[in-house]
PDB file of N, CA and C in Angstrom:
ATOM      1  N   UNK A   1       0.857  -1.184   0.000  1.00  0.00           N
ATOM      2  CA  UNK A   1       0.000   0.000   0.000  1.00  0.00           C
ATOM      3  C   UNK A   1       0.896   1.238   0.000  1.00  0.00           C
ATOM      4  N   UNK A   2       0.221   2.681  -0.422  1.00  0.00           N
ATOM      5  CA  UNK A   2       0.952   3.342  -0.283  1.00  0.00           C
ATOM      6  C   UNK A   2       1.423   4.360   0.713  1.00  0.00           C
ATOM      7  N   UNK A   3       2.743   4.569   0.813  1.00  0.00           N
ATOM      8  CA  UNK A   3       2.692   5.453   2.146  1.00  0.00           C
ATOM      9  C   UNK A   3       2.708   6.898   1.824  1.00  0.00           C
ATOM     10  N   UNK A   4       1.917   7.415   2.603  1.00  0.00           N
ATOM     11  CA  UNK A   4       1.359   9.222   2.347  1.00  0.00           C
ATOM     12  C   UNK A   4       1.177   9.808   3.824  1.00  0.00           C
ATOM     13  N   UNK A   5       1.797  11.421   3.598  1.00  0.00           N
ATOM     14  CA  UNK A   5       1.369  12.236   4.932  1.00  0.00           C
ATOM     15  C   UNK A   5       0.420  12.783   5.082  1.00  0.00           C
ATOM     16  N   UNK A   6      -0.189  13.051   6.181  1.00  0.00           N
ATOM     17  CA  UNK A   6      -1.486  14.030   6.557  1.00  0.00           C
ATOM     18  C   UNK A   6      -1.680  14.728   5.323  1.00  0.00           C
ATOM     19  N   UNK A   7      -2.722  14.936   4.817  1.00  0.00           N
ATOM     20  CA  UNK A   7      -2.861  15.595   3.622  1.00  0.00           C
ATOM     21  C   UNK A   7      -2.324  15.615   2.232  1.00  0.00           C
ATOM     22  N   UNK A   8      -1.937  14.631   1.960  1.00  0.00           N
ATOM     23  CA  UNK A   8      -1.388  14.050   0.466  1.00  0.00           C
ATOM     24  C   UNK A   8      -2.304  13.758  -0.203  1.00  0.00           C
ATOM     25  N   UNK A   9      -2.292  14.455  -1.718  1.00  0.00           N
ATOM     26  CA  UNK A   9      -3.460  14.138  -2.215  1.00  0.00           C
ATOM     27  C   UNK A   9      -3.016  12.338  -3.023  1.00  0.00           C
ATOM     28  N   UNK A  10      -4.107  11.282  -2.875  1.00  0.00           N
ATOM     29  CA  UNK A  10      -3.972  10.242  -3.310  1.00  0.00           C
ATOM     30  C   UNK A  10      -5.202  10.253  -4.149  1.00  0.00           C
ATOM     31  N   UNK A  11      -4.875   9.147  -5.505  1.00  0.00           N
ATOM     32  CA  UNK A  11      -5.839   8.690  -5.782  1.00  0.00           C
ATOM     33  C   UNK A  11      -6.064   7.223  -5.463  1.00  0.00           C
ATOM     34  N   UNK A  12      -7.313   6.793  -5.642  1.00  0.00           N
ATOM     35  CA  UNK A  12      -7.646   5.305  -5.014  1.00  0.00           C
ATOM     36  C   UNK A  12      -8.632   4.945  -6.672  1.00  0.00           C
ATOM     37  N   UNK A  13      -8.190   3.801  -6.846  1.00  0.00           N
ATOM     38  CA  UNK A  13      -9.257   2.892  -8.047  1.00  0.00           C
ATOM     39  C   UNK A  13      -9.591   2.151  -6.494  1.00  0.00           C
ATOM     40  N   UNK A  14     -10.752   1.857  -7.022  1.00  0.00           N
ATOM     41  CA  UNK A  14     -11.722   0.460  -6.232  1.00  0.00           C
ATOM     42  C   UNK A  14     -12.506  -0.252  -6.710  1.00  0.00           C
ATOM     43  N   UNK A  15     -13.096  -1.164  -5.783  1.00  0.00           N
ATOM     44  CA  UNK A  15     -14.494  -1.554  -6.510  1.00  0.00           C
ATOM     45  C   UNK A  15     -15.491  -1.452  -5.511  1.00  0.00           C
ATOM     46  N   UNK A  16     -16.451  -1.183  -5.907  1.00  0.00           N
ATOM     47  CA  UNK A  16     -17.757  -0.559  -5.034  1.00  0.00           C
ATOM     48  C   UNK A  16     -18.761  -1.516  -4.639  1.00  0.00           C
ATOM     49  N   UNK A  17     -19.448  -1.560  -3.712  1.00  0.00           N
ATOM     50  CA  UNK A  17     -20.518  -2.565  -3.332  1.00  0.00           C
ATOM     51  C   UNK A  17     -21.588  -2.413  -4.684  1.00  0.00           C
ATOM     52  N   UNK A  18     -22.348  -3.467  -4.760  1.00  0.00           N
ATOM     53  CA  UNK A  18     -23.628  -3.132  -5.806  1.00  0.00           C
ATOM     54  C   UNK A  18     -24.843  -3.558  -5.018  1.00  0.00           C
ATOM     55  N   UNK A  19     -26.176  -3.096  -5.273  1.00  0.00           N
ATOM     56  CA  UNK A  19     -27.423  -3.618  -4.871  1.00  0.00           C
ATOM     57  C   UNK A  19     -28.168  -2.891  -5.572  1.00  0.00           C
ATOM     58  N   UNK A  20     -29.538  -4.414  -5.675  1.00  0.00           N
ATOM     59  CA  UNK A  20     -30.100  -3.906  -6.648  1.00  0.00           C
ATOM     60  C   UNK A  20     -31.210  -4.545  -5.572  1.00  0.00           C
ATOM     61  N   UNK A  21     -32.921  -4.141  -5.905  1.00  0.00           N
ATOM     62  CA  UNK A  21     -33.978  -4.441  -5.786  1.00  0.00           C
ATOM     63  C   UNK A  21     -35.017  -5.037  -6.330  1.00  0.00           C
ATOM     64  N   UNK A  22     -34.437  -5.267  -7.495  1.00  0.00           N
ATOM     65  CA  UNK A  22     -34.676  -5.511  -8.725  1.00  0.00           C
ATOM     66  C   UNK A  22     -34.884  -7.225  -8.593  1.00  0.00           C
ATOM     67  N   UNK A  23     -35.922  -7.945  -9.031  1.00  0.00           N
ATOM     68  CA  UNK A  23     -35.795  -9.715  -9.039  1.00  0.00           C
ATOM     69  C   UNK A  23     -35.070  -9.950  -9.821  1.00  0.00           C
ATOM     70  N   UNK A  24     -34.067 -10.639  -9.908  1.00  0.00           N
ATOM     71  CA  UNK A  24     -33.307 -11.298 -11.097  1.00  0.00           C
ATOM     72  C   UNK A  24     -33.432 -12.936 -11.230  1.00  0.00           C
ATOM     73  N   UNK A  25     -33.200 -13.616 -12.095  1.00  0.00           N
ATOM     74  CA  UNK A  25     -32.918 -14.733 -12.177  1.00  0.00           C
ATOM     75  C   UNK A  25     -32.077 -15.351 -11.757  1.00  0.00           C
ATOM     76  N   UNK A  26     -31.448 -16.341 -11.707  1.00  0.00           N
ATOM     77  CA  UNK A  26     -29.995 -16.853 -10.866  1.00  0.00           C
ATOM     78  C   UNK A  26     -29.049 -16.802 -11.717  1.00  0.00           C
ATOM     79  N   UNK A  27     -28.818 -17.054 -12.998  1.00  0.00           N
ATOM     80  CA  UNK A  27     -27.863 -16.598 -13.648  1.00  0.00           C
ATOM     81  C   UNK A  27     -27.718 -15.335 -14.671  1.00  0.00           C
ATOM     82  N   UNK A  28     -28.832 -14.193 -14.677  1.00  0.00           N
ATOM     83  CA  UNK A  28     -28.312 -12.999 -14.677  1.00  0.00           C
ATOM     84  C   UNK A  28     -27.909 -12.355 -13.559  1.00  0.00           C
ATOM     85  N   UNK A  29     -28.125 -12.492 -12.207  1.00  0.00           N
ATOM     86  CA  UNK A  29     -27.475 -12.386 -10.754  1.00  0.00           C
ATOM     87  C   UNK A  29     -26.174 -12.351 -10.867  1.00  0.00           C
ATOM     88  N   UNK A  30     -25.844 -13.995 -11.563  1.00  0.00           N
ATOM     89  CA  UNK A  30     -24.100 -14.088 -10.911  1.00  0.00           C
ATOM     90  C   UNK A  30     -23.388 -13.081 -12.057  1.00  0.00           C
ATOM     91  N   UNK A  31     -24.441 -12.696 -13.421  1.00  0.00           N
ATOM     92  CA  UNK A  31     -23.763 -11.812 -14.045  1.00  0.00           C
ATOM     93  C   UNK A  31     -23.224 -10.860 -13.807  1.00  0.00           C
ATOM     94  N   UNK A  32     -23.423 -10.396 -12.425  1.00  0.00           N
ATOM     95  CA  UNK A  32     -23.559  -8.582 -12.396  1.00  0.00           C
ATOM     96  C   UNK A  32     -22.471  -7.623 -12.980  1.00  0.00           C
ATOM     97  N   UNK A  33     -21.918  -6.903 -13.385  1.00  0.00           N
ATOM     98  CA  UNK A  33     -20.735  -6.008 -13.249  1.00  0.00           C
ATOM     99  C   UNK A  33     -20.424  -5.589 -12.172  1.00  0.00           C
ATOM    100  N   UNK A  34     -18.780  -5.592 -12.234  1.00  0.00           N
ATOM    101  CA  UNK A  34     -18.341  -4.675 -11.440  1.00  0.00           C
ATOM    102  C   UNK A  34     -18.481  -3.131 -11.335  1.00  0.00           C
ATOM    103  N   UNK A  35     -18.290  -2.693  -9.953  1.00  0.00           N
ATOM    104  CA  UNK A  35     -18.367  -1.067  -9.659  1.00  0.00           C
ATOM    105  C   UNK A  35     -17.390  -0.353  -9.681  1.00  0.00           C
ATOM    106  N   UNK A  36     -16.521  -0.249 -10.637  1.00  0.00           N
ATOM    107  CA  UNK A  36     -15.342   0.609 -10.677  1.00  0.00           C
ATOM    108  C   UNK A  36     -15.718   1.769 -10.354  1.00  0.00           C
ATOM    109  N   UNK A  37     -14.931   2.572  -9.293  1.00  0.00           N
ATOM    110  CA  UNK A  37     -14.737   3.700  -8.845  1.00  0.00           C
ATOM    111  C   UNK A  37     -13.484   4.246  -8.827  1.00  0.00           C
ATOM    112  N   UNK A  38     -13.123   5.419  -9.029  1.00  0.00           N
ATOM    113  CA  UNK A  38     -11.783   6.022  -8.521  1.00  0.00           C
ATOM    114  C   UNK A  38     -12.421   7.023  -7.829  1.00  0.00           C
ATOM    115  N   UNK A  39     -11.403   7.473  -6.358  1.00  0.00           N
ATOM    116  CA  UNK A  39     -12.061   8.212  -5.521  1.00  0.00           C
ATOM    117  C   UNK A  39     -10.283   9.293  -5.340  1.00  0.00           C
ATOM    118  N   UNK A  40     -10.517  10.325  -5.240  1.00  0.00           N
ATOM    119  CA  UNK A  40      -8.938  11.703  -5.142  1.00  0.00           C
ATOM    120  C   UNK A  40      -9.397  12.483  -4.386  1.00  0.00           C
ATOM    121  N   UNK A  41      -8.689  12.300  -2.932  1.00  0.00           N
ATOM    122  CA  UNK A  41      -8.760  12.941  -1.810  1.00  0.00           C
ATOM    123  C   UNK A  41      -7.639  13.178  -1.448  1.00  0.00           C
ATOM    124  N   UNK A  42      -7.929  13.958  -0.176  1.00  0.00           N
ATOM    125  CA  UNK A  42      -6.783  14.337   1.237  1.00  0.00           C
ATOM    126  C   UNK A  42      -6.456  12.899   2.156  1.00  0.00           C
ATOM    127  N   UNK A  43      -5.128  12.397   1.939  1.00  0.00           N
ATOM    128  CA  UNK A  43      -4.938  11.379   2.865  1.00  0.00           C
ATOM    129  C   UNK A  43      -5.287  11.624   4.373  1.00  0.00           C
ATOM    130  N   UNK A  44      -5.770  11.113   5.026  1.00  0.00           N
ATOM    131  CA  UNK A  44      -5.859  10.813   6.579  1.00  0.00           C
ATOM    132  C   UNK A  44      -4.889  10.149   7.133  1.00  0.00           C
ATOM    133  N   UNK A  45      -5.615   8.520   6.757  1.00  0.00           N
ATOM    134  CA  UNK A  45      -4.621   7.250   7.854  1.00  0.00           C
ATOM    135  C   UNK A  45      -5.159   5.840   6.950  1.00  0.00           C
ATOM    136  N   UNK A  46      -4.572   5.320   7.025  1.00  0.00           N
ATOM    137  CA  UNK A  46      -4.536   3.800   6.529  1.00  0.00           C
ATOM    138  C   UNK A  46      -4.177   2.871   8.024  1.00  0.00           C
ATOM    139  N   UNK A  47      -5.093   1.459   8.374  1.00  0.00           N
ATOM    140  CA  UNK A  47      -4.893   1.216   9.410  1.00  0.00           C
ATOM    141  C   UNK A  47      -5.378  -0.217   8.878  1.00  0.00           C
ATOM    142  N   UNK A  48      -5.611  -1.272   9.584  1.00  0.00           N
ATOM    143  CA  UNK A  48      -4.951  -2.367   8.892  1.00  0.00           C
ATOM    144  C   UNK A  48      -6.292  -2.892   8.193  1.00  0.00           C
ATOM    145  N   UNK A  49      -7.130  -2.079   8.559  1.00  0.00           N
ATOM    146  CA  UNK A  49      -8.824  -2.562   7.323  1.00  0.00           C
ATOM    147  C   UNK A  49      -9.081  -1.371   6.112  1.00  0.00           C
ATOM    148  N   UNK A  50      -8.858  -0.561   6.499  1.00  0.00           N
ATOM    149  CA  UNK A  50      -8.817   0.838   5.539  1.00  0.00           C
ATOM    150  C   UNK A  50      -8.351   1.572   5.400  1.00  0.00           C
ATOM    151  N   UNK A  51      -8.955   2.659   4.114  1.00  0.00           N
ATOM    152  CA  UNK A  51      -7.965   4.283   4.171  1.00  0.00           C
ATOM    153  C   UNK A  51      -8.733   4.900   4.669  1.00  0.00           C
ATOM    154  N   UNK A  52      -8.319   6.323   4.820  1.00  0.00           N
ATOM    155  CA  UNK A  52      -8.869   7.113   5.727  1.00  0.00           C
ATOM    156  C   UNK A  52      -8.651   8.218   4.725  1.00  0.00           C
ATOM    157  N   UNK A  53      -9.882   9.051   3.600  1.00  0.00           N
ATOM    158  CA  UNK A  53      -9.700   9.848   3.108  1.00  0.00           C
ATOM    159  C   UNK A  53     -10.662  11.196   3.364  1.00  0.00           C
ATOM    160  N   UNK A  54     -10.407  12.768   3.100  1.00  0.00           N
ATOM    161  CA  UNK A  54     -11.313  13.472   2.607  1.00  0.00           C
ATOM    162  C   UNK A  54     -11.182  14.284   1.437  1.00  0.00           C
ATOM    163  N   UNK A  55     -12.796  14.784   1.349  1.00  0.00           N
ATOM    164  CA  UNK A  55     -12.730  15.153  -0.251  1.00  0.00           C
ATOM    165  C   UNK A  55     -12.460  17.199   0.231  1.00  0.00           C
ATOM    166  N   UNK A  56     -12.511  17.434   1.355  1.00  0.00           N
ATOM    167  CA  UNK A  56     -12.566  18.816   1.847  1.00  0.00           C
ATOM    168  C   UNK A  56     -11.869  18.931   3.533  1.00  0.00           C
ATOM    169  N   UNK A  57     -11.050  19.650   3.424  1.00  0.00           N
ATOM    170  CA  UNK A  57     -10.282  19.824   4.492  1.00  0.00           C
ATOM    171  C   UNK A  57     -10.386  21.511   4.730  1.00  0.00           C
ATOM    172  N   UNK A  58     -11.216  21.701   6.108  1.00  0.00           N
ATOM    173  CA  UNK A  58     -11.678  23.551   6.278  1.00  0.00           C
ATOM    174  C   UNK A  58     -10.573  23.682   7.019  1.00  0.00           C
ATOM    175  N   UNK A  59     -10.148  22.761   8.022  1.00  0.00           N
ATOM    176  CA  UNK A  59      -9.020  23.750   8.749  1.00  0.00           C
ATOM    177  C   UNK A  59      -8.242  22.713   9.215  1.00  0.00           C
ATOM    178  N   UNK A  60      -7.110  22.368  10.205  1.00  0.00           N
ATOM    179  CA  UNK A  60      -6.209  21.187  10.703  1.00  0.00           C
ATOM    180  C   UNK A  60      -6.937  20.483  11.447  1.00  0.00           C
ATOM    181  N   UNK A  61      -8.288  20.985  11.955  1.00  0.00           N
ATOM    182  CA  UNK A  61      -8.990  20.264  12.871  1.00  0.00           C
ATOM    183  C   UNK A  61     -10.667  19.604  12.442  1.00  0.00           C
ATOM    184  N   UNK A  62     -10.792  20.339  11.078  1.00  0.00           N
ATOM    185  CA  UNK A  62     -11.878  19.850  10.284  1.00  0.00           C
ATOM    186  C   UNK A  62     -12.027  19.051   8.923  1.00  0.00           C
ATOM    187  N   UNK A  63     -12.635  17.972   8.886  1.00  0.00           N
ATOM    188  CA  UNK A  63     -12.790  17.713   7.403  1.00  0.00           C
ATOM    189  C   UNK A  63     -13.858  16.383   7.032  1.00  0.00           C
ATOM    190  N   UNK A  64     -14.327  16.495   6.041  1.00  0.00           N
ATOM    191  CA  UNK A  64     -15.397  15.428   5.698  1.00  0.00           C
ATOM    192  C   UNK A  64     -14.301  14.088   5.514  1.00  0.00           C
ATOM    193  N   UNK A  65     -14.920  12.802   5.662  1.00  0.00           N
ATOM    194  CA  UNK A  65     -14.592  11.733   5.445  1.00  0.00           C
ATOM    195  C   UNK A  65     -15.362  10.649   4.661  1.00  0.00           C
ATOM    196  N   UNK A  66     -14.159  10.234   4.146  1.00  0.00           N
ATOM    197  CA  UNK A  66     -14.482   8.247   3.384  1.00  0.00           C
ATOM    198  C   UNK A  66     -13.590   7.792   4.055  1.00  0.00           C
ATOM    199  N   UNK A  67     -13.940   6.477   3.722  1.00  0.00           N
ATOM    200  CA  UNK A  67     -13.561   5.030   3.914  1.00  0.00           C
ATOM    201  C   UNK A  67     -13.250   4.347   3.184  1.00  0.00           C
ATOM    202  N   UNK A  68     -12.360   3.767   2.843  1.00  0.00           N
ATOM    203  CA  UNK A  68     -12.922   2.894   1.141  1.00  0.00           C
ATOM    204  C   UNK A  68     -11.189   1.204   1.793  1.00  0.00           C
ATOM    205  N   UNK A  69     -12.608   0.434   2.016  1.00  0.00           N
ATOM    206  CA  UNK A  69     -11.863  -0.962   2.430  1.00  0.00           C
ATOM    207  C   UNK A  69     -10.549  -1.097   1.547  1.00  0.00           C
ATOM    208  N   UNK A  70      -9.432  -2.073   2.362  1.00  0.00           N
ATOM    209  CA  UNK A  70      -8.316  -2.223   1.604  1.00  0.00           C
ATOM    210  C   UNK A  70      -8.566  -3.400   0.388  1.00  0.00           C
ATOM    211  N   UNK A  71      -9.272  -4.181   0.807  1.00  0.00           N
ATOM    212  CA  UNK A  71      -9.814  -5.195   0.213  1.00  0.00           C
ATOM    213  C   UNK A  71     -10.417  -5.276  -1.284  1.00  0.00           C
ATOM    214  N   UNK A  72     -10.899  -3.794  -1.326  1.00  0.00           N
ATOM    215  CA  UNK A  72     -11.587  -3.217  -2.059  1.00  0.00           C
ATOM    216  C   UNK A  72     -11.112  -2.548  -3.377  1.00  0.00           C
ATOM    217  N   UNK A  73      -9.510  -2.235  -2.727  1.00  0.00           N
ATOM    218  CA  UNK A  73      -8.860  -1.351  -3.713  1.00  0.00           C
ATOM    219  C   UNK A  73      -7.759  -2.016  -4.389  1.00  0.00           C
ATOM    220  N   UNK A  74      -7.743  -1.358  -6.019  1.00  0.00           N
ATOM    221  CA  UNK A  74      -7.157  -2.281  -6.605  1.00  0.00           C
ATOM    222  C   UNK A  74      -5.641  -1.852  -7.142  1.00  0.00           C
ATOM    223  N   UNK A  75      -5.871  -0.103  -6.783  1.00  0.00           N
ATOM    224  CA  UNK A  75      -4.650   0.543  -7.125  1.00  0.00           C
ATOM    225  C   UNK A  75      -4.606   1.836  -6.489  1.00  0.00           C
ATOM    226  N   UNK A  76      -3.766   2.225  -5.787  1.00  0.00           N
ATOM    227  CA  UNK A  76      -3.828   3.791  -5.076  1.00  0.00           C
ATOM    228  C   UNK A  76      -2.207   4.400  -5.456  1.00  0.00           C
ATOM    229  N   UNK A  77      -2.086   5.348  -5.765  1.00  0.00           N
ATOM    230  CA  UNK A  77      -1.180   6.395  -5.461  1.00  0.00           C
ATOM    231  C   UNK A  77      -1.403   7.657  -5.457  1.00  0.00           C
ATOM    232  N   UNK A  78       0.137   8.340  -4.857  1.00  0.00           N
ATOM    233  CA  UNK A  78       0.264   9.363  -4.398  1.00  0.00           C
ATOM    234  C   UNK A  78       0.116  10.380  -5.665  1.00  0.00           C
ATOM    235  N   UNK A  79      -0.520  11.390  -5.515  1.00  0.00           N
ATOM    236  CA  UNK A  79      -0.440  12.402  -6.715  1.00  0.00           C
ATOM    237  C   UNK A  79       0.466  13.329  -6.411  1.00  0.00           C
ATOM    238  N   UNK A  80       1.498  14.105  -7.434  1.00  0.00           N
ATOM    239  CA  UNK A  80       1.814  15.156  -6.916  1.00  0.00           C
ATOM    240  C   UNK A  80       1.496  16.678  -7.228  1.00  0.00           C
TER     241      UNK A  80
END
C-alpha cells in the first residue's frame, strides 16, 4: 500500500458494493458487473482494514470523510 502524509493528495481505483432491488434470475445475478470507482482525496490514515480519506479539508482540525476498504482497492497512489 501506499505510504502518504497528513494531507497528500492520493488517488484510489476500487471496486464498489452493488445492490439492486430488482428480481433477477440466478444466472443474470451471478452476471452482475463490477463497480469501478476512482475516488482523489486528502490522505488521513490507513490502518490495517482501511484508508482514511477526505474530499474537503476547512481547517487542521476539520474535514469530511471516506472510507474505502483495503480489500476493495485495486490501485492507489500518491499524486503530486
Amino acid at each position: 500500500m501506499i505510504k502518504c502524509k497528513l494531507n497528500d493528495i492520493v488517488e484510489v481505483e476500487w471496486i464498489d458494493a452493488f445492490a439492486t432491488s430488482e428480481w433477477l434470475e440466478s444466472e443474470k445475478a451471478q452476471k452482475r458487473p463490477n463497480v469501478d470507482a476512482k475516488t482523489i482525496g486528502y490522505f488521513l490514515k490507513i490502518d490495517d482494514e482501511m484508508i482514511y480519506m477526505s474530499n474537503s479539508v476547512i481547517s487542521s482540525k476539520e474535514r469530511d470523510l471516506i472510507t474505502i476498504p483495503l480489500g476493495c482497492i485495486k490501485k492507489a497512489r500518491k499524486l503530486k
